[in-house]
Protein backbone atom coordinates (compact mmCIF):
# COMPACT_ATOMS: atom_id res chain seq x y z
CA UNK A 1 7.55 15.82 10.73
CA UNK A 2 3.96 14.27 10.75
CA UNK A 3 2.02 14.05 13.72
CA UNK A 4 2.12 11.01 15.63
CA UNK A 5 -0.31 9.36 18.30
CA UNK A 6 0.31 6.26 21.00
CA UNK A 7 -2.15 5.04 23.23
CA UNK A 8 -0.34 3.46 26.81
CA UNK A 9 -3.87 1.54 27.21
CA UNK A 10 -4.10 -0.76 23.93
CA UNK A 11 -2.73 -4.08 23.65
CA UNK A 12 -0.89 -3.37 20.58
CA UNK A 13 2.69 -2.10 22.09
CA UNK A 14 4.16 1.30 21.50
CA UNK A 15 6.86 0.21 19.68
CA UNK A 16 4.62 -1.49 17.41
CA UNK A 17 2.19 1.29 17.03
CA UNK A 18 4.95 4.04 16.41
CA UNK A 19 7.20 1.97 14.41
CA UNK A 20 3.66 1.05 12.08
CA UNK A 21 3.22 5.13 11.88
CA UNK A 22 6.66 6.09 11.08
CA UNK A 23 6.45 3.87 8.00
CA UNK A 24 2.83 4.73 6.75
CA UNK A 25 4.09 8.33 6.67
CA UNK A 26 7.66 6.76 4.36
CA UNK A 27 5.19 4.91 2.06
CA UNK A 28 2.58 7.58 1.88
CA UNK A 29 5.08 10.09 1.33
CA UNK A 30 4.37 12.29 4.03
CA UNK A 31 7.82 12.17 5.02
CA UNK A 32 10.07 12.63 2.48
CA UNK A 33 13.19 11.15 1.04
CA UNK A 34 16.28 12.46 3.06
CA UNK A 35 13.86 14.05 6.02
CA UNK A 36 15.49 14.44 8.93
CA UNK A 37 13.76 12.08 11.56
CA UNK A 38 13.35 13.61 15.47
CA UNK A 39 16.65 12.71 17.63
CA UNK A 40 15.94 9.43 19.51
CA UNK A 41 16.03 12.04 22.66
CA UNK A 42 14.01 14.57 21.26
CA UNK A 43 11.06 12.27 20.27
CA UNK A 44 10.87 10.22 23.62
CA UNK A 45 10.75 13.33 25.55
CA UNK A 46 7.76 14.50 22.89
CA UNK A 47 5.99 11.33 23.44
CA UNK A 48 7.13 10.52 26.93
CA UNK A 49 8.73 7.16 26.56
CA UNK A 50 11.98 5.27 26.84
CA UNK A 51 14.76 6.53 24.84
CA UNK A 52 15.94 2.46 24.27
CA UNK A 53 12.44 2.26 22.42
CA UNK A 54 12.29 4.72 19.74
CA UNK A 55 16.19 3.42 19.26
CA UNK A 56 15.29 0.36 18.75
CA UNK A 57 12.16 1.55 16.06
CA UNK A 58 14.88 3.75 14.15
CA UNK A 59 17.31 0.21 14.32
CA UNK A 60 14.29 -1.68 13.09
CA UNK A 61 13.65 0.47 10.29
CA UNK A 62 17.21 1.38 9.27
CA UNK A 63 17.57 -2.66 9.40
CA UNK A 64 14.64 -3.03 6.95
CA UNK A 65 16.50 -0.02 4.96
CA UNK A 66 13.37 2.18 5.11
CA UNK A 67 15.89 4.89 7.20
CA UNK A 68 19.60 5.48 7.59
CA UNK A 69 21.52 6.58 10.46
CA UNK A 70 24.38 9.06 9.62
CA UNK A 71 27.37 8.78 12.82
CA UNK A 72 27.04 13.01 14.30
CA UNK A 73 23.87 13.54 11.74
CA UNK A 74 20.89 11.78 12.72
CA UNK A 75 18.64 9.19 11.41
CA UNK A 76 17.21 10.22 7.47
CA UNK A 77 14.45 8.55 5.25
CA UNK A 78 16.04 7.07 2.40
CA UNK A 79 15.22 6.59 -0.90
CA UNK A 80 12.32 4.09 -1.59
CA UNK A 81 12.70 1.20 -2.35
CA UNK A 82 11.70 -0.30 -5.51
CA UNK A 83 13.22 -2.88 -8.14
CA UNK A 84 15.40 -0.96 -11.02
CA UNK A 85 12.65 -2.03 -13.88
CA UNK A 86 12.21 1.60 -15.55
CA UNK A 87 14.16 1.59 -18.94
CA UNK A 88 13.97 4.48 -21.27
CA UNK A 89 11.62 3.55 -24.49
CA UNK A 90 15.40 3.37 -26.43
CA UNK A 91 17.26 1.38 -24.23
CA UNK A 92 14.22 -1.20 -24.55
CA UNK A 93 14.13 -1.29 -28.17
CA UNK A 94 17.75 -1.52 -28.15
CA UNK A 95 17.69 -4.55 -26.29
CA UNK A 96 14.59 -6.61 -28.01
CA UNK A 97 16.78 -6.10 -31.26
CA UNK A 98 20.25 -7.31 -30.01
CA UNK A 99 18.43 -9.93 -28.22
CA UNK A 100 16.23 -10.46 -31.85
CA UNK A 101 19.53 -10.45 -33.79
CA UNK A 102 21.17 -13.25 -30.58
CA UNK A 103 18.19 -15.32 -31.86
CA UNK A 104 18.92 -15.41 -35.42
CA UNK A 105 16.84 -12.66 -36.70
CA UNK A 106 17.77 -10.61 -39.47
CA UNK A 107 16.62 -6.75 -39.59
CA UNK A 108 14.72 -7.07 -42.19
CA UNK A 109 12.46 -9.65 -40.05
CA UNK A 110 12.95 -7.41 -37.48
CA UNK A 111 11.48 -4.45 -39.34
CA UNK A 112 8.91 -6.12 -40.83
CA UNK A 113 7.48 -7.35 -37.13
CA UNK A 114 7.18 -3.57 -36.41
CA UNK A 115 5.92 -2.54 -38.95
CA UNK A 116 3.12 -5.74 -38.52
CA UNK A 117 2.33 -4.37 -35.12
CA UNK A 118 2.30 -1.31 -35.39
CA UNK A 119 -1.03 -0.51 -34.62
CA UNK A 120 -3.07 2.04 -32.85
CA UNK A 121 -1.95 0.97 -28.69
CA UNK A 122 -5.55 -0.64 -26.80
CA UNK A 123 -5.78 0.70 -23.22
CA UNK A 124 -3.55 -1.51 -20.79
CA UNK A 125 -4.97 -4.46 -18.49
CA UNK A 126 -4.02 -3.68 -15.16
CA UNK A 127 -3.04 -6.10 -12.79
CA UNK A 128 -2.69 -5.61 -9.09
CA UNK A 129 -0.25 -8.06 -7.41
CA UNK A 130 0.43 -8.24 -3.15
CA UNK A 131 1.25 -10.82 -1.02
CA UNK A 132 -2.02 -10.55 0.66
CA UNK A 133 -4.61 -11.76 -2.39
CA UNK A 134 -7.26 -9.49 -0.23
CA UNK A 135 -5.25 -6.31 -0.16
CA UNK A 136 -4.57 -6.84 -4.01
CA UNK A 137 -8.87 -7.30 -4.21
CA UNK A 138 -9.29 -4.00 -2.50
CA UNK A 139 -6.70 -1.81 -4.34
CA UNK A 140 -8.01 -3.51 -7.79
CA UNK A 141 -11.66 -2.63 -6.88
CA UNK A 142 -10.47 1.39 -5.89
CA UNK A 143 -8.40 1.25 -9.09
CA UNK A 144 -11.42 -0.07 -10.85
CA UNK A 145 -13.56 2.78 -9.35
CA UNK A 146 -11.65 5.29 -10.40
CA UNK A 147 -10.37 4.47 -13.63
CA UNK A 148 -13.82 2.85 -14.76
CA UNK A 149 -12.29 -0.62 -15.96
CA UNK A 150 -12.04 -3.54 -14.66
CA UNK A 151 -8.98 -3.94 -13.12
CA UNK A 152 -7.55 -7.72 -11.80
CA UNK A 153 -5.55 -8.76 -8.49
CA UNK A 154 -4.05 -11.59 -7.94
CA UNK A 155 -1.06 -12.79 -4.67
CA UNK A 156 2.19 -13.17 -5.39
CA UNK A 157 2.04 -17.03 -5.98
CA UNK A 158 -0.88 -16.56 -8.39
CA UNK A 159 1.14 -13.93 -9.93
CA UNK A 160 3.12 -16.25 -13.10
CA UNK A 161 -0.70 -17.55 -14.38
CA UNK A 162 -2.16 -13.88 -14.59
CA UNK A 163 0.40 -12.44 -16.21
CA UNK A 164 -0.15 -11.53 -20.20
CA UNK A 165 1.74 -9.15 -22.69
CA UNK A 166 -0.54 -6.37 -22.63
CA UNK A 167 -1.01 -6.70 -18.39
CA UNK A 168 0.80 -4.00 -16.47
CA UNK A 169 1.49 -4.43 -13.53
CA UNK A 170 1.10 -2.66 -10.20
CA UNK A 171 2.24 -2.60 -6.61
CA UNK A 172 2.57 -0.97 -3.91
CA UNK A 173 5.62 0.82 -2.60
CA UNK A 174 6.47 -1.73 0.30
CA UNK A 175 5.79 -4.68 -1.16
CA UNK A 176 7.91 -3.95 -4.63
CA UNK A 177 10.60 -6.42 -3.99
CA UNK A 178 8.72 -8.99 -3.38
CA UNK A 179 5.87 -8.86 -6.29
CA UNK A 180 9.38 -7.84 -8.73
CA UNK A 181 11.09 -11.10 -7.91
CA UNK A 182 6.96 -13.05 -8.32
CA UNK A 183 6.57 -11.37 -11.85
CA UNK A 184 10.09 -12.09 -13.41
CA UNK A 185 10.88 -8.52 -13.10
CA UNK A 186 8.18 -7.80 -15.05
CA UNK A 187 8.06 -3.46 -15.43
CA UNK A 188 6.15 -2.08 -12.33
CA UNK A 189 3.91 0.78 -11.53
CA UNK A 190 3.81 1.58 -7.82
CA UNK A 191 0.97 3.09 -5.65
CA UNK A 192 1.65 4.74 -2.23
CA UNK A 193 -1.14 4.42 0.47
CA UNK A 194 -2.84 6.93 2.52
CA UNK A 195 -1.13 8.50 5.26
CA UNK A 196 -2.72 8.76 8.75
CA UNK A 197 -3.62 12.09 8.09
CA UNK A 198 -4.62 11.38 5.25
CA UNK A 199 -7.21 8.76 6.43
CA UNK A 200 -8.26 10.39 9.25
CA UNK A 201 -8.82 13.86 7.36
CA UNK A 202 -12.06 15.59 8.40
CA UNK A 203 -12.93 13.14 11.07
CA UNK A 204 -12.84 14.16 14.76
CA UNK A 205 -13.28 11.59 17.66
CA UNK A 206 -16.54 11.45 19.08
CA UNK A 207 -16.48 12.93 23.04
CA UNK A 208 -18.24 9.57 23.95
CA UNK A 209 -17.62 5.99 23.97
CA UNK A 210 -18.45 4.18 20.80
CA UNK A 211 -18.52 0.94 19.41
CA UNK A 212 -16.59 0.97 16.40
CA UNK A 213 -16.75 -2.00 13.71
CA UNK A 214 -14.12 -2.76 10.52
CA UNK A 215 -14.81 -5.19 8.14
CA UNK A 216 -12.74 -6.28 5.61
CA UNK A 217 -11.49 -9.60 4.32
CA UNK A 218 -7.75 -9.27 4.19
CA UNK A 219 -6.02 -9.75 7.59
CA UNK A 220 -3.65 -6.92 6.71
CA UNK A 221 -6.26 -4.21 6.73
CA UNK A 222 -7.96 -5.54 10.01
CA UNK A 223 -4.36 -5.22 11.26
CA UNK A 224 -3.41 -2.02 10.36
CA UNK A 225 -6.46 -0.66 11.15
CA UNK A 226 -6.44 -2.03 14.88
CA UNK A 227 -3.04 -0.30 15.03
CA UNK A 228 -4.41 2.98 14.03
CA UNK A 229 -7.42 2.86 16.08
CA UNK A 230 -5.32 1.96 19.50
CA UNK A 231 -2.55 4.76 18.66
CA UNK A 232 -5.98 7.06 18.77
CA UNK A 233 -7.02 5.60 22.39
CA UNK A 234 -9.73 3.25 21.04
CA UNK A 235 -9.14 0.03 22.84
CA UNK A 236 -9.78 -3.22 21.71
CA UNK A 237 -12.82 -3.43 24.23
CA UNK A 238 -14.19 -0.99 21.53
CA UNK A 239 -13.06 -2.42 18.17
CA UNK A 240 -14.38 -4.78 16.66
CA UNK A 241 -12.90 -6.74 13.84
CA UNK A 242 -14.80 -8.59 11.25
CA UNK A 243 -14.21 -10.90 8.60
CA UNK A 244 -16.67 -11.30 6.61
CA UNK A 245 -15.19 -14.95 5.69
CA UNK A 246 -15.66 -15.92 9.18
CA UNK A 247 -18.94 -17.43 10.25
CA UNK A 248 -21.11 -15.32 11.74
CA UNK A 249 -19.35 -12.34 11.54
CA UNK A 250 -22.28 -10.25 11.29
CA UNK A 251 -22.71 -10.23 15.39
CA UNK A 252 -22.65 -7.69 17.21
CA UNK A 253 -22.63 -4.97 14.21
CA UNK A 254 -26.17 -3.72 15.41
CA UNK A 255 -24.67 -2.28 18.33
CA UNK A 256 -21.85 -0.23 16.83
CA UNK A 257 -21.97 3.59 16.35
CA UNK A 258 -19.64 3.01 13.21
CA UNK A 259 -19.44 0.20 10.68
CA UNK A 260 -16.51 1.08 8.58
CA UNK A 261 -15.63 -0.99 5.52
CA UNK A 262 -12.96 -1.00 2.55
CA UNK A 263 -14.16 -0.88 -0.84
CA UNK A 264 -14.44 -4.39 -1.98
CA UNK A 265 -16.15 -5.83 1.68
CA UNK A 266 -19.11 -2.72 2.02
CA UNK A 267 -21.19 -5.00 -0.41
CA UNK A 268 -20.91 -7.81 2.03
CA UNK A 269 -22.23 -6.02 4.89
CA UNK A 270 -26.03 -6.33 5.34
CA UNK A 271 -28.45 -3.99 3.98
CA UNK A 272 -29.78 -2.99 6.92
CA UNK A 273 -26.52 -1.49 8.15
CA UNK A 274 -25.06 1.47 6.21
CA UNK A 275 -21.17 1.32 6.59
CA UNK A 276 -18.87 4.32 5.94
CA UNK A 277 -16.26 3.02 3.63
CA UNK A 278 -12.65 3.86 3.85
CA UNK A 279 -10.35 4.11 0.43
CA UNK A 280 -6.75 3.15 0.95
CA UNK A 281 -4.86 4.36 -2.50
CA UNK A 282 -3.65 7.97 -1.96
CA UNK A 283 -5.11 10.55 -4.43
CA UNK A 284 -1.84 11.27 -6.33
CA UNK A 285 -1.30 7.43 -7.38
CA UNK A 286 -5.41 7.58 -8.90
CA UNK A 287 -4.29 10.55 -10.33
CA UNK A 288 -1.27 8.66 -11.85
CA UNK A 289 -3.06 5.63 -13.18
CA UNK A 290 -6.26 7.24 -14.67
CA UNK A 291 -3.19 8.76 -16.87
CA UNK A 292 -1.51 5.76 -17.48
CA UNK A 293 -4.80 3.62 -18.78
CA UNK A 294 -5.00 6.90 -21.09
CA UNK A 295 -1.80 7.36 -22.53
C-alpha cells in the first residue's frame, strides 16, 4: 500500500486530497491491478478520520470503475482502463484486405499496393492528445526531451485536424476513453504519470516556513499540484499559483524560497529567477516510447 498524507489545515478537503492520492498511485502504477485496498475501518483509524469518508472515496472510485468492491472481500484495483484498440499485426492485415476486397479490390491490386509501399518504415510522428491542450504541451515537450524529436499535442477537440497516417498517438492512462472516442479509435499508446513518491523522491520538507511558487499554464497541473502540496501541510497561505497566461503573474516570485515549474512553462519564468522544474511522465513510459520511435 503506498504511503499516504492529509493535511486537516488546507482548504482542499480530505476527501478530495485522499481520493486525488489513491488514484495517482492506480495511474502511476504504484498500486497494482487486483491490490487489495486498506478496509474502510482500517484506513480511518490509520489516518484518523470518519469511517463514512474513506467509504464514500472507495464509492467514488468504484463508481468511476477505477476500484471494485467484492461483498466479504474488500475493495480491489481493477484493471485499467483503456479502449480495446491493440490488434495483433495479422488480425490488422486481415481486416484491411476483407475490407479491400468489400471495396471492390482484387488481390492482385491488393498485392501490388504492398508491394508499392513496402518501403524501409520512417520513425513515427507522435502526437500527444488530452483534454487539457496545456497538459498535452507539457507531456509533448518531456516526450520531446527525451526522445530528441519533436513531438506535437493537441486537446481533444483539435484532435480530428492533427491527425495523419503516419501520427501515433498517445495518452495518458485516465484520460484514454475520452481521447479514443476524439481520434475515431485511432490505435493508442498510453503513458502513466508519476506517483507521489515518485515526485517527491529525494526531497525532504524544509524545517521552516517557505514560500513556495508553481507555475505552469494548464489549470490541471496548478490543481494537482495544490492538492499535493496541502496533503504535505503546505497551506495555501504558502502556495502560490501562477499562470503565466495571467497578467502579471510574475508578482510575488521574488519572495519565494522555491519556484517550481513543468517543463514547457520554466522558459517563461524570468531570467533572474532559477526555477526547479518538475517532470510529470514516469520513467518506464520514456523508457517505452524512446523504443517505440525506434522500432
Amino acid at each position: 500500500m503506498i504511503r499516504l498524507w492529509i493535511s486537516r489545515e488546507s482548504s482542499i478537503s480530505i476527501r478530495e486530497q485522499l481520493s486525488s492520492q489513491l488514484l495517482l498511485g492506480i495511474l502511476s502504477r504504484r498500486l497494482a491491478e487486483g491490490e487489495k485496498l486498506p478496509s474502510v475501518r482500517d484506513l480511518a483509524r490509520r489516518l484518523e478520520i470518519h469511517g463514512n469518508t474513506v467509504h464514500a472515496i472507495y464509492r467514488d472510485l468504484a463508481r468511476r470503475g477505477w476500484v471494485q468492491a467484492r461483498p466479504g472481500s474488500g475493495v480491489f484495483v481493477v484493471e485499467a482502463q483503456q479502449p480495446n484498440t491493440d490488434l495483433g499485426i495479422d488480425e490488422m492485415v486481415r481486416n484491411w484486405i476483407i475490407e479491400a476486397q468489400e471495396l471492390g479490390h482484387s488481390i492482385g491490386d491488393i498485392e501490388a499496393s504492398l508491394r508499392r509501399h513496402s518501403q524501409p518504415v520512417q520513425p513515427q510522428h507522435l502526437l500527444v492528445v488530452d483534454p487539457d491542450p496545456e497538459l498535452a504541451k507539457i507531456l509533448a515537450a518531456e516526450l520531446s526531451e527525451a526522445i530528441g524529436c519533436p513531438v506535437s499535442s493537441a486537446s481533444c477537440e483539435a484532435a480530428p485536424l492533427e491527425l495523419a497516417l503516419c501520427a501515433r498517438v498517445i495518452a495518458t492512462q485516465g484520460h484514454a476513453n475520452e481521447v479514443s472516442a476524439a481520434t475515431q479509435n485511432k490505435p493508442l499508446h498510453l503513458i502513466q504519470l508519476k506517483s507521489m513518491q515518485d515526485v517527491l523522491k529525494g526531497q525532504k520538507r524544509p524545517p521552516f516556513l517557505i514560500l513556495i511558487t508553481i507555475v505552469s499554464r494548464s489549470k490541471s497541473v496548478l490543481a494537482w499540484a495544490s492538492t499535493l502540496l496541502s496533503a504535505l501541510g503546505f497551506g495555501p497561505e504558502t502556495v502560490l499559483l501562477r499562470n503565466p497566461l495571467d497578467e502579471g503573474w510574475t508578482q510575488g516570485l521574488s519572495i519565494c524560497t522555491i519556484i517550481a515549474a513543468d517543463l514547457a512553462a520554466a522558459d517563461e519564468v524570468p531570467a533572474q529567477f532559477r526555477p526547479t522544474v518538475f517532470r510529470l511522465i514516469s520513467e518506464a513510459s520514456l523508457a517505452e516510447v524512446r523504443q517505440l520511435v525506434t522500432v
